[in-house]
Protein backbone atom coordinates (compact mmCIF):
# COMPACT_ATOMS: atom_id res chain seq x y z
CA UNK A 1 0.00 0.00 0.00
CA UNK A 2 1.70 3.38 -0.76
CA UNK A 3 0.43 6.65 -0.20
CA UNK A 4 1.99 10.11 -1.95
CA UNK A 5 3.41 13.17 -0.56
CA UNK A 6 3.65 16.42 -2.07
CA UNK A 7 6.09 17.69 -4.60
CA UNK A 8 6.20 21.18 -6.07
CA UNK A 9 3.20 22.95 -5.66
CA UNK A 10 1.70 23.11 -8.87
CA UNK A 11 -2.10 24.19 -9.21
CA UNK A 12 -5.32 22.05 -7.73
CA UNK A 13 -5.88 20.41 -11.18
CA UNK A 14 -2.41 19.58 -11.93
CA UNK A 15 -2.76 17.49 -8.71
CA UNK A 16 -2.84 20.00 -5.96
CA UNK A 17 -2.38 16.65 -3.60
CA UNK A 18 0.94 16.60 -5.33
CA UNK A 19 2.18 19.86 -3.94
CA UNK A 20 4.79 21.03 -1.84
CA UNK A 21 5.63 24.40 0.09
CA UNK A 22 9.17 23.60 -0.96
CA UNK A 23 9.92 24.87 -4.16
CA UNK A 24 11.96 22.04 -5.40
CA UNK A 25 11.79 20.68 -8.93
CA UNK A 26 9.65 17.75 -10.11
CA UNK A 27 8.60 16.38 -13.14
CA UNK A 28 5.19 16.33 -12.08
CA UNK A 29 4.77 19.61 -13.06
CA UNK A 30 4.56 19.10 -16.58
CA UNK A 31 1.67 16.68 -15.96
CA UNK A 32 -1.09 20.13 -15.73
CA UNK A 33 -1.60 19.90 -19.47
CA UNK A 34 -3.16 16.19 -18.68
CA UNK A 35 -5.53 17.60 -16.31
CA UNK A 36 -6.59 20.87 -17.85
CA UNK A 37 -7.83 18.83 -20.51
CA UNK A 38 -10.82 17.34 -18.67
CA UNK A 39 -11.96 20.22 -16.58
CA UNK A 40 -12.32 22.67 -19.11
CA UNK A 41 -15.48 24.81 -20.02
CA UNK A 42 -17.80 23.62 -22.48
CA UNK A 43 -18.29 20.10 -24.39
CA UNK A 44 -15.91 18.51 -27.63
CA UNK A 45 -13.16 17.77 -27.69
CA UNK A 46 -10.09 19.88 -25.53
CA UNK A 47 -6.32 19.34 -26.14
CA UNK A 48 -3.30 21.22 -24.30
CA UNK A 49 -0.05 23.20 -25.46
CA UNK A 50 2.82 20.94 -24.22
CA UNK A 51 5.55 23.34 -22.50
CA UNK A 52 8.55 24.28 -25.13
CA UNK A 53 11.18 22.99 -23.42
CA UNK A 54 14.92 22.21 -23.95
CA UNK A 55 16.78 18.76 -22.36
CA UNK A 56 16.67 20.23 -18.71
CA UNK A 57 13.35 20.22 -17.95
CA UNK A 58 14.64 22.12 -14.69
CA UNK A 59 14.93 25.33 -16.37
CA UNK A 60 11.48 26.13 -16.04
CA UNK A 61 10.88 28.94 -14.28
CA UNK A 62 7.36 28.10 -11.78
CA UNK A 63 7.98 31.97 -10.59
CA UNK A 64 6.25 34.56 -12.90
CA UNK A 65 4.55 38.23 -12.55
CA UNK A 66 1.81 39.73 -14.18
CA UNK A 67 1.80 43.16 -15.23
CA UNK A 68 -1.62 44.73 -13.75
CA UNK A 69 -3.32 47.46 -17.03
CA UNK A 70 -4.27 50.88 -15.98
CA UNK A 71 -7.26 51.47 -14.79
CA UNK A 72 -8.34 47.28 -14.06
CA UNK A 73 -11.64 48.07 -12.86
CA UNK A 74 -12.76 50.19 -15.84
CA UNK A 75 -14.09 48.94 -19.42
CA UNK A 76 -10.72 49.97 -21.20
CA UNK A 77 -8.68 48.11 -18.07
CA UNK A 78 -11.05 45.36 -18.21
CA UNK A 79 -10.42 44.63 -22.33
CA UNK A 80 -6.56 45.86 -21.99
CA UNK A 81 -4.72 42.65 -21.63
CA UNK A 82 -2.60 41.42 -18.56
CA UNK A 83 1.01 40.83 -19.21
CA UNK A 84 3.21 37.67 -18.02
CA UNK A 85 6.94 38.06 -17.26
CA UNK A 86 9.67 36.20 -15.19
CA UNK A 87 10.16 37.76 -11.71
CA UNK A 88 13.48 36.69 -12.50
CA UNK A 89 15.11 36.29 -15.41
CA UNK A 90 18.07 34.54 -14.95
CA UNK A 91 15.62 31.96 -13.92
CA UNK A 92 14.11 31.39 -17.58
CA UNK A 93 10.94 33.08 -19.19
CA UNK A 94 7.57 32.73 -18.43
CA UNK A 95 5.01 31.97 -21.25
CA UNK A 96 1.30 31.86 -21.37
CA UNK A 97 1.29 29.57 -23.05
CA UNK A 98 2.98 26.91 -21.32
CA UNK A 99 0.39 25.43 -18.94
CA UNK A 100 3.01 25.15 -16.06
CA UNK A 101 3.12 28.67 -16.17
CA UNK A 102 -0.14 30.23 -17.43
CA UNK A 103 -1.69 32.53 -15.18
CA UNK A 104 -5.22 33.81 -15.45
CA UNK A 105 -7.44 36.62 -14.63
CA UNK A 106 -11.43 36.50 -14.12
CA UNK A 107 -13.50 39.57 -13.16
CA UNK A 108 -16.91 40.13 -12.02
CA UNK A 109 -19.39 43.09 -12.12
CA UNK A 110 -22.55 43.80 -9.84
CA UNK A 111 -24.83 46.49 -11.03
CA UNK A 112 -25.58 47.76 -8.07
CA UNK A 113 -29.12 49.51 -9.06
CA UNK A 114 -30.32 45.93 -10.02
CA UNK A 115 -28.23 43.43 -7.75
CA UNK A 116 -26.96 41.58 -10.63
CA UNK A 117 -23.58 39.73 -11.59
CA UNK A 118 -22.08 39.52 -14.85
CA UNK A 119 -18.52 37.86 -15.40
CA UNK A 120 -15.78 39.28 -17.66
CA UNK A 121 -12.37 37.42 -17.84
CA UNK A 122 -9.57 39.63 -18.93
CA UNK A 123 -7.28 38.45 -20.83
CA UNK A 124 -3.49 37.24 -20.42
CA UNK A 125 -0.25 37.79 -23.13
CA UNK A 126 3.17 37.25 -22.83
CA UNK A 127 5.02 40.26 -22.35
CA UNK A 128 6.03 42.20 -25.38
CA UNK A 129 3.58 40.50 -27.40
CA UNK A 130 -0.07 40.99 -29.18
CA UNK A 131 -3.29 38.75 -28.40
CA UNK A 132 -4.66 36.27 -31.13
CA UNK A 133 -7.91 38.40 -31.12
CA UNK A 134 -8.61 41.74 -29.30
CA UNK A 135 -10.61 41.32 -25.91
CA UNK A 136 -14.21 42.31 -26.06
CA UNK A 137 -14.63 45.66 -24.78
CA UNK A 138 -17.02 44.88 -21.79
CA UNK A 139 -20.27 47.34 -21.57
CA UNK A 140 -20.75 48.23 -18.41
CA UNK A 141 -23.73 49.22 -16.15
CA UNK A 142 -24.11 52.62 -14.56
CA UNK A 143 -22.11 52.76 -11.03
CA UNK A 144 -20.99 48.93 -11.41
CA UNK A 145 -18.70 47.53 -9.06
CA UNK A 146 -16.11 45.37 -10.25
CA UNK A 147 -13.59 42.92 -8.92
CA UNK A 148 -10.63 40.94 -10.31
CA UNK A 149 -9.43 37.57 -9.24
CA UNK A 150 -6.22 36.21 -10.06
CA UNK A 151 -4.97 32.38 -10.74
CA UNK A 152 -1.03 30.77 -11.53
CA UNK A 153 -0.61 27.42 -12.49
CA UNK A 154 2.78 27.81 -11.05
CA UNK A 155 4.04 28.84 -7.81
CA UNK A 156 4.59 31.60 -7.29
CA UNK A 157 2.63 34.64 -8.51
CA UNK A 158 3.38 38.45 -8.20
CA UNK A 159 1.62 41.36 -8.93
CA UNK A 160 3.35 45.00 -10.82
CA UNK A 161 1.98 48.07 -11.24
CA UNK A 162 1.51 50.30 -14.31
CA UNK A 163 0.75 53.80 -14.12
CA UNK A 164 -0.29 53.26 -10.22
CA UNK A 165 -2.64 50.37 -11.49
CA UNK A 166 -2.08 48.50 -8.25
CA UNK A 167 -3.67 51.42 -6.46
CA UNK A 168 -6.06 51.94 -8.31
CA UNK A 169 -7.50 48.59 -8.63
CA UNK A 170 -7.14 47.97 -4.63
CA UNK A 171 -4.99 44.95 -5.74
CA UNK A 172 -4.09 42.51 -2.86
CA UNK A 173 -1.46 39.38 -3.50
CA UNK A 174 -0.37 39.52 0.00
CA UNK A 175 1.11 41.73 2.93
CA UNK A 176 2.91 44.22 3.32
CA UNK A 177 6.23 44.30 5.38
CA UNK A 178 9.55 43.93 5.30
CA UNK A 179 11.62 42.34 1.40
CA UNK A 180 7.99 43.00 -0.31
CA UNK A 181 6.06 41.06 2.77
CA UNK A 182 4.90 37.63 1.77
CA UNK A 183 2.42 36.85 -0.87
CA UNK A 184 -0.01 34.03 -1.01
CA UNK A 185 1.59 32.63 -3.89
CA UNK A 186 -0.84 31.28 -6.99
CA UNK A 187 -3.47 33.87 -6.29
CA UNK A 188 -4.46 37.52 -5.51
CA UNK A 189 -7.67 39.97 -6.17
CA UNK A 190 -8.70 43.46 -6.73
CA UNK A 191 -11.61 45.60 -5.07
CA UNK A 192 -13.02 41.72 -3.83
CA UNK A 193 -14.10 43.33 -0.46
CA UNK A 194 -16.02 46.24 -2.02
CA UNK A 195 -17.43 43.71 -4.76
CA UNK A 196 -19.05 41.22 -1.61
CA UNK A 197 -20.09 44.39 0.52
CA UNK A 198 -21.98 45.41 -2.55
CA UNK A 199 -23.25 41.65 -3.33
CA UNK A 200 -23.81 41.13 0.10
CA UNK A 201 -26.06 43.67 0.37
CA UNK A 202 -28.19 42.95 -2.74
CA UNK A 203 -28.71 39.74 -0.88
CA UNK A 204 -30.29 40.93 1.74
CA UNK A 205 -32.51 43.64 -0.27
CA UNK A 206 -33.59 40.93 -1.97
CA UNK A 207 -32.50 41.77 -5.53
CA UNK A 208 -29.51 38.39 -5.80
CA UNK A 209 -30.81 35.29 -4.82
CA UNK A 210 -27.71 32.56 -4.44
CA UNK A 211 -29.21 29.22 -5.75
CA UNK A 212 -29.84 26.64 -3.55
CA UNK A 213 -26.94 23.93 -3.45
CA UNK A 214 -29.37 21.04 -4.75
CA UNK A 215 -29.46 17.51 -4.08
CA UNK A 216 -26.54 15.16 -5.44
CA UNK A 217 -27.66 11.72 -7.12
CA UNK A 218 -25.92 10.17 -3.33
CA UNK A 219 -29.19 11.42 -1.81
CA UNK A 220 -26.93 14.37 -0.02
CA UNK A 221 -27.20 18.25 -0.41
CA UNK A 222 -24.61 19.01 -3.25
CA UNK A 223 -21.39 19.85 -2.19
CA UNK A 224 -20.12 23.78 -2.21
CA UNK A 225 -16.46 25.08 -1.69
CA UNK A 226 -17.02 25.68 1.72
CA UNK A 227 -18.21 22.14 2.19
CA UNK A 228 -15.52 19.29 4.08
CA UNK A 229 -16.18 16.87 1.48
CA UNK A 230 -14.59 18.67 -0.81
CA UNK A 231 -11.87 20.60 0.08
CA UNK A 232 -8.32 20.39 0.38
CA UNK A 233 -4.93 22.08 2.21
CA UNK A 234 -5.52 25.44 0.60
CA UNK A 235 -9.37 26.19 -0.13
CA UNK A 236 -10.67 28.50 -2.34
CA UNK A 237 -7.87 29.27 -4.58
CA UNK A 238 -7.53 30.46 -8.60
CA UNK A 239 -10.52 30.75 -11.11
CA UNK A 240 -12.47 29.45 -13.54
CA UNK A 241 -11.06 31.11 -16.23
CA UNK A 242 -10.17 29.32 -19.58
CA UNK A 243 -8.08 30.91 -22.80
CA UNK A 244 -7.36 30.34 -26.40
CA UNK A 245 -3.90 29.34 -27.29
CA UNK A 246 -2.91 29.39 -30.82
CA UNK A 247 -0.06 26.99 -32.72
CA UNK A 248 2.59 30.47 -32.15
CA UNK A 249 1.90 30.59 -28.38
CA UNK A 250 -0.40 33.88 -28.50
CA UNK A 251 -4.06 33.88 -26.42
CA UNK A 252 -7.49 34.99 -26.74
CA UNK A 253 -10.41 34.94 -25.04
CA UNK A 254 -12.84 31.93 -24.66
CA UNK A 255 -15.43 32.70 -26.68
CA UNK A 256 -17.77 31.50 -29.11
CA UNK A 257 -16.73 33.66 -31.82
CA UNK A 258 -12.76 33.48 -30.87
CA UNK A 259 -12.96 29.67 -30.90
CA UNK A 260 -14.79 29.64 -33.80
CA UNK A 261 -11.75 32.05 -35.90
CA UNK A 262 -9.15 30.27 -34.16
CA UNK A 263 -10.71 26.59 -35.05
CA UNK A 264 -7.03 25.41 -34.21
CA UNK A 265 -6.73 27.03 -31.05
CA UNK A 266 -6.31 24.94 -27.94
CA UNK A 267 -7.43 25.15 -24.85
CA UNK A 268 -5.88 26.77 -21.35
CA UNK A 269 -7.30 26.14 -17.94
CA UNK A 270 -6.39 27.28 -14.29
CA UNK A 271 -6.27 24.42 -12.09
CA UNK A 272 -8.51 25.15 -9.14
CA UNK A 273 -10.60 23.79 -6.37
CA UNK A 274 -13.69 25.91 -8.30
CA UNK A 275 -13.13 24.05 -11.32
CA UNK A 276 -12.42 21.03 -10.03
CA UNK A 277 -16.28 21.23 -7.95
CA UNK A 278 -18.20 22.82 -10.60
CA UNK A 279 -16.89 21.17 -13.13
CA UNK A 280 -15.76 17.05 -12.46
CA UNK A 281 -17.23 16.93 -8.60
CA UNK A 282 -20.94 18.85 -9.91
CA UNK A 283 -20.54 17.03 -13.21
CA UNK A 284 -20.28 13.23 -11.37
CA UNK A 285 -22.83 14.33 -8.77
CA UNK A 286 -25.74 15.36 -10.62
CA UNK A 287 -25.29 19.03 -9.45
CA UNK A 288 -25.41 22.28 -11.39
CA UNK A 289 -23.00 25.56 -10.48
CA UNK A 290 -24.01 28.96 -10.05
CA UNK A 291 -23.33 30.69 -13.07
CA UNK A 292 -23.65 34.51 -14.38
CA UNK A 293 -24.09 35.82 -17.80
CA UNK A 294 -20.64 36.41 -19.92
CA UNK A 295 -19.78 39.85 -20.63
CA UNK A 296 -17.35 39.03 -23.32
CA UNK A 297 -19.74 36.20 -25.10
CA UNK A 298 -22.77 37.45 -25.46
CA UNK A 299 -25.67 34.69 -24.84
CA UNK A 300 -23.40 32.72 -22.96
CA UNK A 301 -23.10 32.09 -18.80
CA UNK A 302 -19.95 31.31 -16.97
CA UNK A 303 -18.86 29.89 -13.87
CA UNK A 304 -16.38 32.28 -11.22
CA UNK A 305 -14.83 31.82 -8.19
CA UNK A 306 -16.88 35.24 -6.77
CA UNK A 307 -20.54 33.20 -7.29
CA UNK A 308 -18.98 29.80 -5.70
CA UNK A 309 -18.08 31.51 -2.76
CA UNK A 310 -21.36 33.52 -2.37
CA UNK A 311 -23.32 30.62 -2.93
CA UNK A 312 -21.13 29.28 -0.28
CA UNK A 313 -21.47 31.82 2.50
CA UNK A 314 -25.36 31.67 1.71
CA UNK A 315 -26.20 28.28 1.44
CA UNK A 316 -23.53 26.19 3.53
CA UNK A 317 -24.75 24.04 6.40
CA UNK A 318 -22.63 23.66 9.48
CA UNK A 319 -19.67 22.76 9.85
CA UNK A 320 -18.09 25.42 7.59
CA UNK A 321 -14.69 25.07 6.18
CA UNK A 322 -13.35 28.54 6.19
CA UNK A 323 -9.49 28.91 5.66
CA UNK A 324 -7.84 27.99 8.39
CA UNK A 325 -3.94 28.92 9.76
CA UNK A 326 -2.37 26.59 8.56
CA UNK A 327 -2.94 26.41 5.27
CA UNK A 328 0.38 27.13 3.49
CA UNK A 329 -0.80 30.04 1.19
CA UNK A 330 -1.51 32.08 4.51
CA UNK A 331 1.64 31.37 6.34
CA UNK A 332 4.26 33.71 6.88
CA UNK A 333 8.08 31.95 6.95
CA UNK A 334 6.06 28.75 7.74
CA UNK A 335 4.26 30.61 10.70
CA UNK A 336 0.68 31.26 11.21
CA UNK A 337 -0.15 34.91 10.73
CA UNK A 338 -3.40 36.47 11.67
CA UNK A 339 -3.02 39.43 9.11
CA UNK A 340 -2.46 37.04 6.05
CA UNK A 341 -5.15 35.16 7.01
CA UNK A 342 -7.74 37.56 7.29
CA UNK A 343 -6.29 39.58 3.71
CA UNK A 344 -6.97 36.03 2.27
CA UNK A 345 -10.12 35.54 3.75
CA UNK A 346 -11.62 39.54 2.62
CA UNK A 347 -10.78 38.11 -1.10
CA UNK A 348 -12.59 35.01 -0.74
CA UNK A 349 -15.88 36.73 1.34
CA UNK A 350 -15.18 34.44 4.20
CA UNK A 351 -15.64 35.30 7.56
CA UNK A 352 -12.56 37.23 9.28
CA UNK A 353 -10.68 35.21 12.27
CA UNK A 354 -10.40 37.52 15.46
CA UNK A 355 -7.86 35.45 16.15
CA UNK A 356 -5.88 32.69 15.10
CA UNK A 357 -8.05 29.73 17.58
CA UNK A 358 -11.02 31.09 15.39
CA UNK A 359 -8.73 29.88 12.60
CA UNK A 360 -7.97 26.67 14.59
CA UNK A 361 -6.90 23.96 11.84
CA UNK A 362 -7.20 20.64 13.73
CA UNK A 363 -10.66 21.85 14.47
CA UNK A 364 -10.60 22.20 10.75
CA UNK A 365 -8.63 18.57 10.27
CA UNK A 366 -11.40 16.74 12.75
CA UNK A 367 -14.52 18.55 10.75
CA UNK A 368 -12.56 17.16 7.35
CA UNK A 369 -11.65 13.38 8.78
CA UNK A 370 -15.22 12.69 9.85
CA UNK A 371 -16.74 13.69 6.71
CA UNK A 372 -14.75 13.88 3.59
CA UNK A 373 -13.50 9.94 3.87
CA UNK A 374 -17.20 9.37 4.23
CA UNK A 375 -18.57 11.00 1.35
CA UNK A 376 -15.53 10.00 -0.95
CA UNK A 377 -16.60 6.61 -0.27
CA UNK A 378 -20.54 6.99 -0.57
CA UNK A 379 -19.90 9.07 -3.73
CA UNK A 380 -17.40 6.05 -5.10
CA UNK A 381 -19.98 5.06 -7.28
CA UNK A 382 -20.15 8.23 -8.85
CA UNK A 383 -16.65 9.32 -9.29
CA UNK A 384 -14.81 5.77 -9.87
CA UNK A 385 -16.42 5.89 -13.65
CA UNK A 386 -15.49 9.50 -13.84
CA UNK A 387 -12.32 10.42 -15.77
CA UNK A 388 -9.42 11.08 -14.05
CA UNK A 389 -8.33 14.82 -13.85
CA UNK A 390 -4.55 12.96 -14.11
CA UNK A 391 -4.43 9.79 -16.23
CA UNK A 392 -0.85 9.47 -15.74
CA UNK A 393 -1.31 9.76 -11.77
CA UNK A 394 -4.81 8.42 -10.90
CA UNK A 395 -6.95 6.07 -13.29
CA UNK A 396 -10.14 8.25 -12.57
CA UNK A 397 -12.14 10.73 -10.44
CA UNK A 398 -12.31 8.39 -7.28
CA UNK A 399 -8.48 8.26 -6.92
CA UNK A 400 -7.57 11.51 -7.68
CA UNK A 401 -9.79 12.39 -4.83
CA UNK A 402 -8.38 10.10 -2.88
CA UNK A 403 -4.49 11.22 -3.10
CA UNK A 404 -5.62 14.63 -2.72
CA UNK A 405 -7.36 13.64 0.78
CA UNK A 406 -3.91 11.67 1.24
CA UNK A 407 -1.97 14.32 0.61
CA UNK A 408 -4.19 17.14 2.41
CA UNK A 409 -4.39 14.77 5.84
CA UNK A 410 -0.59 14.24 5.62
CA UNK A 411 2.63 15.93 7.31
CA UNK A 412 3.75 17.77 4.18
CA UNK A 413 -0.45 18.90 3.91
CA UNK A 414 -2.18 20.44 6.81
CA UNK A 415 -0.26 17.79 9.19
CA UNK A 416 -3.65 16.48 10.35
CA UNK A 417 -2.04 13.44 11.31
CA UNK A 418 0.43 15.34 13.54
CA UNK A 419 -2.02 17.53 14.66
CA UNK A 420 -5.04 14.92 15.88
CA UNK A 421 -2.71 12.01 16.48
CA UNK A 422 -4.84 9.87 14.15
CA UNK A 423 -3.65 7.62 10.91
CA UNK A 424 -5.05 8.62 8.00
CA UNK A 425 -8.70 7.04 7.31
CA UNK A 426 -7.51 7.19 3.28
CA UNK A 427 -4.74 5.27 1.80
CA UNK A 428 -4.03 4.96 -1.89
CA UNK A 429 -2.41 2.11 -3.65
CA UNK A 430 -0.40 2.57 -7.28
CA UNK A 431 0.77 0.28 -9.93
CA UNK A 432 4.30 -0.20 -11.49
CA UNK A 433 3.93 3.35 -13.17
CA UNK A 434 2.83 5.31 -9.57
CA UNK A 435 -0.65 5.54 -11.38
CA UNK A 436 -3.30 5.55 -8.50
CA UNK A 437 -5.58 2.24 -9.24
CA UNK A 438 -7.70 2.14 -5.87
CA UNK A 439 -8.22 3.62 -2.85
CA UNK A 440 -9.04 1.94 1.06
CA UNK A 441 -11.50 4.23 3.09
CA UNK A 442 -12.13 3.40 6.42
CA UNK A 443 -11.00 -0.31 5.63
CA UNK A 444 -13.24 -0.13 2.71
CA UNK A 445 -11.84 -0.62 -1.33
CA UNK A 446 -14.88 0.41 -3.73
CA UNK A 447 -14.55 -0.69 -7.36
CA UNK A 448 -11.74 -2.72 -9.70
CA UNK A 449 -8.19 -1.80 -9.69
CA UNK A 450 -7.33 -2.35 -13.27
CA UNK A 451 -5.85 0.57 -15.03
CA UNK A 452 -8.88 1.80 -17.20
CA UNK A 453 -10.47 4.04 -14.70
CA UNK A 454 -13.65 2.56 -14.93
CA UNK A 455 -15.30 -0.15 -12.49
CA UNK A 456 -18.37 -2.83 -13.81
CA UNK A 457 -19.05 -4.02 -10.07
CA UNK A 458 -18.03 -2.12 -7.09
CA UNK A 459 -16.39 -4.17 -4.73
CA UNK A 460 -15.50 -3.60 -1.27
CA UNK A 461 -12.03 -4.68 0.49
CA UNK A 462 -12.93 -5.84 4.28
CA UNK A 463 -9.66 -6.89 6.18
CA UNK A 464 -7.79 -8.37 3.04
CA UNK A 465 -11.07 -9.78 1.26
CA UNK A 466 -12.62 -8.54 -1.60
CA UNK A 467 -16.24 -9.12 -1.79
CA UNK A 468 -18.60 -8.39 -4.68
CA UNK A 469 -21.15 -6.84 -2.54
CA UNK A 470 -20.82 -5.39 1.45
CA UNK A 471 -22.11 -3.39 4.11
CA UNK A 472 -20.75 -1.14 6.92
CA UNK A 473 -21.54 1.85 8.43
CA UNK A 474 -20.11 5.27 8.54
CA UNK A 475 -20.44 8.62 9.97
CA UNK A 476 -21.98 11.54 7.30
CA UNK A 477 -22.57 14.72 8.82
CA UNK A 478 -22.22 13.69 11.93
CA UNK A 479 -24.72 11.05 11.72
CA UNK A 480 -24.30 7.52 12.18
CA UNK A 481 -25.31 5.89 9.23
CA UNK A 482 -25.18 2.37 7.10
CA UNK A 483 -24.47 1.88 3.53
CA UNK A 484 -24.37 -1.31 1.08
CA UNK A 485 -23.18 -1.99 -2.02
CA UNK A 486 -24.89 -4.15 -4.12
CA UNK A 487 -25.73 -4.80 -7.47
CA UNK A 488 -23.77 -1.87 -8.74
CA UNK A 489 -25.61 0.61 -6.47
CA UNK A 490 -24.70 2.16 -3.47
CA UNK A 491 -27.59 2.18 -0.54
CA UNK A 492 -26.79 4.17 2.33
CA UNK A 493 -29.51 4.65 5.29
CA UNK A 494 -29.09 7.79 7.93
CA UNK A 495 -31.40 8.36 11.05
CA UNK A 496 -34.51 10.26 10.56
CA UNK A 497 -33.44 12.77 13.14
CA UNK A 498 -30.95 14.63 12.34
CA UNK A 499 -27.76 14.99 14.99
CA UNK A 500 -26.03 18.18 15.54
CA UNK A 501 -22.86 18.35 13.42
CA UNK A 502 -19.56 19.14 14.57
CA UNK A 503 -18.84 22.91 14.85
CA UNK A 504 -16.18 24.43 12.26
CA UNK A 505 -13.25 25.40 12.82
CA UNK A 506 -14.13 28.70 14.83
CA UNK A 507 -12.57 26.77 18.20
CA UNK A 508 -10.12 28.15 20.36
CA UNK A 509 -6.23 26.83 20.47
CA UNK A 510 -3.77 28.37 17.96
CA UNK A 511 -3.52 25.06 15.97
């Protein structure tokens, strides 16, 4: 049985299990373009631009900046395209359109007469270069407010100003203090508070109405990013944002027109917990994501990080997972710091910490080891015929889920191990190649282990034996309930009343 630590951090969909606060080389990296494939926008068929590399795959640089327009929160800012540049030089380029590297932007504008979203994703160039097609030129409503997200399929992502554009845009990537403070690393926003003030409120006038979450084909409310069953060592990171990327390396927006001038364009994704939910985990599940009209493809919706997490903070049941201090993109030198973690949390309209035991993470790690294993297993039927979001790491949706628990529970994750002094109720086991071909859950092994990524008859593995059909019980929400497989169906039975859950991770203790 072997279970997988983290190397580099990458993004979520290029195996965010995988990653590491250490900024050591791996060759995972290069494995993104795999996963980008199956978790972008739209149906048909989706292919990747492979990195141009030389013979020493090291070279690449994973530390990039983008170069912020002036005037981001206008129309003109909006349509004026982001540029991508090495932080350092000497450390290689950095190219849009290698997928290692790709960073992306995705706005969103309320009008705040009406209380409605729209979504707008600027777009990203390289440096020194010209799109494939012009960005749309966004029209905007009288007295909008508008917000910018950022995502980095690398590791490290910085933010530089043009014409006081930082300013301007109230553009956050970190904090202040001492050799340029410390930044979060993949991601960073613009005017997000102001944005969920102005959201917020239109809530409670009544004019936006957050959809209801919905009920998943496992009989439970559909999962959101704030939920335990789905997320991971650093919730609530990067966007949904997807590019065109033409044979000579230059972008353009996804759109319907765009995609169909550039017929040979290929497709660019951000890895992030967002997609990965509203996307592969909504897709599997039965469940729809909140989505807004697009501002640069008219007749079209789109998916954003800003509607996930307002959906989120409206419709989330108890226990909450709200970013807690240990997660690495809040740290500061590997130390919890109350300032990062409430400048992450404004971007993300989550609730601030007063102090780091509001922020406690093995309150966090005990809400996400009674109910994540448990719903990874019940959902097994579901997500062990879904494809893999890496092929060449995890033979379909079940596994990947699985190392990314694995790797999340772990020392080189959130140390929940460490931190509750309990094993890990998820272990993974790989063939020759490291592929992921199964996973054990609470002594349980739903589905075959052959390398297709596909299962006929879920089977269960009960101290060493595999049956064809079996029974146990589990704990779901803090309730105390039984489940069965048989004849290719999953059956699980909960108690009419319904048990207090666990509270979040709003305990004291600076864990």
């Amino acid at each position: 049985m072997q279970t997988l630590t983290r190397p580099p951090k990458i993004s979520d969909s290029q195996f965010r299990s995988l990653r590491s606060r250490r900024q050591r080389f791996s060759p995972l990296m290069f494995i993104g373009a795999a996963i980008t494939v199956i978790i972008a926008l739209g149906a048909g068929a989706f292919f990747f631009v492979l990195p141009r590399l030389g013979s020493h795959a090291a070279a690449v640089n994973m530390n990039c900046t983008l170069i912020v327009p002036p005037q981001p929160l206008s129309a003109t800012g909006l349509a004026t395209p982001y540029q991508l540049v090495a932080t350092d030089p000497d450390n290689g380029p950095c190219n849009e359109a290698n997928p290692n590297q790709a960073a992306f932007v995705q706005g969103a504008v309320i009008n705040t007469a009406t209380g409605q979203i729209s979504v707008y994703d600027p777009l990203v160039i390289d440096k020194g270069t010209q799109p494939a097609i012009a960005p749309v030129v966004p029209q905007l409503p009288q007295g909008a407010v508008i917000a910018i997200w950022f995502g980095f399929n690398g590791n490290q992502l910085r933010l530089r100003s043009v014409q006081n554009s930082l300013n301007d845009g109230q553009c956050v990537n970190g904090i202040h203090g001492p050799i340029n403070g410390s930044i979060f690393g993949q991601v960073g926003y613009c005017n997000a508070p102001t944005f969920f003030q102005a959201a917020n409120q239109a809530i409670q006038r009544g004019q936006l109405h957050p959809p209801a979450l919905g009920k998943a084909k496992d009989g439970l409310t559909c999962p959101s990013v704030r939920d335990f069953s789905v997320v991971d060592m650093d919730q609530s990171d990067n966007v949904t944002t997807a590019y065109l990327v033409t044979g000579n390396g230059q972008t353009a927006q996804m759109t319907a027109a765009n995609a169909q001038q550039l017929q040979n364009a290929q497709t660019q994704v951000n890895g992030s917990d967002n997609r990965l939910l509203a996307i592969a985990i909504d897709g599997s599940l039965g469940c729809q994501p909140w989505m807004a009209p697009d501002l640069a493809n008219p007749g079209q919706m789109a998916t954003a990080l800003p509607l996930d997490e307002l959906q989120a903070a409206a419709q989330q049941q108890a226990p909450i997972a709200l970013v807690p201090s240990r997660d690495d993109m809040v740290v500061v030198n590997g130390q919890q710091n109350l300032q990062k973690i409430n400048a992450y949390r404004l971007g993300v309209n989550q609730q601030l910490a007063p102090n780091l035991g509001a922020a406690n993470t093995k309150a966090y790690c005990t809400n996400l080891r009674q109910i994540a294993p448990a719903r990874l297993l019940l959902d097994s039927t579901f997500t062990i015929t879904a494809p893999s979001l890496a092929p060449a790491m995890a033979n379909n949706l079940f596994t990947f889920l699985a190392q990314r628990f694995v790797a999340t529970y772990g020392p080189n994750g959130l140390n929940c191990v460490g931190l509750l002094d309990m094993p890990d109720p998820v272990s993974v086991r790989t063939d020759e190649n490291g592929v992921a071909i199964s996973a054990t859950i609470n002594g349980v092994t739903p589905g075959a282990s052959g390398g297709s990524g596909s299962a006929n008859t879920p089977t269960c593995n009960v101290n060493g034996t595999t049956l064809a059909d079996c029974a146990g019980t589990t704990t779901i929400n803090g309730q105390s309930c039984t489940f069965s497989f048989a004849n290719n169906t999953v059956t699980v039975v909960c108690p009419s009343t319904r048990q207090q859950p666990p509270a979040g991770n709003q305990q004291n203790g600076n864990n």
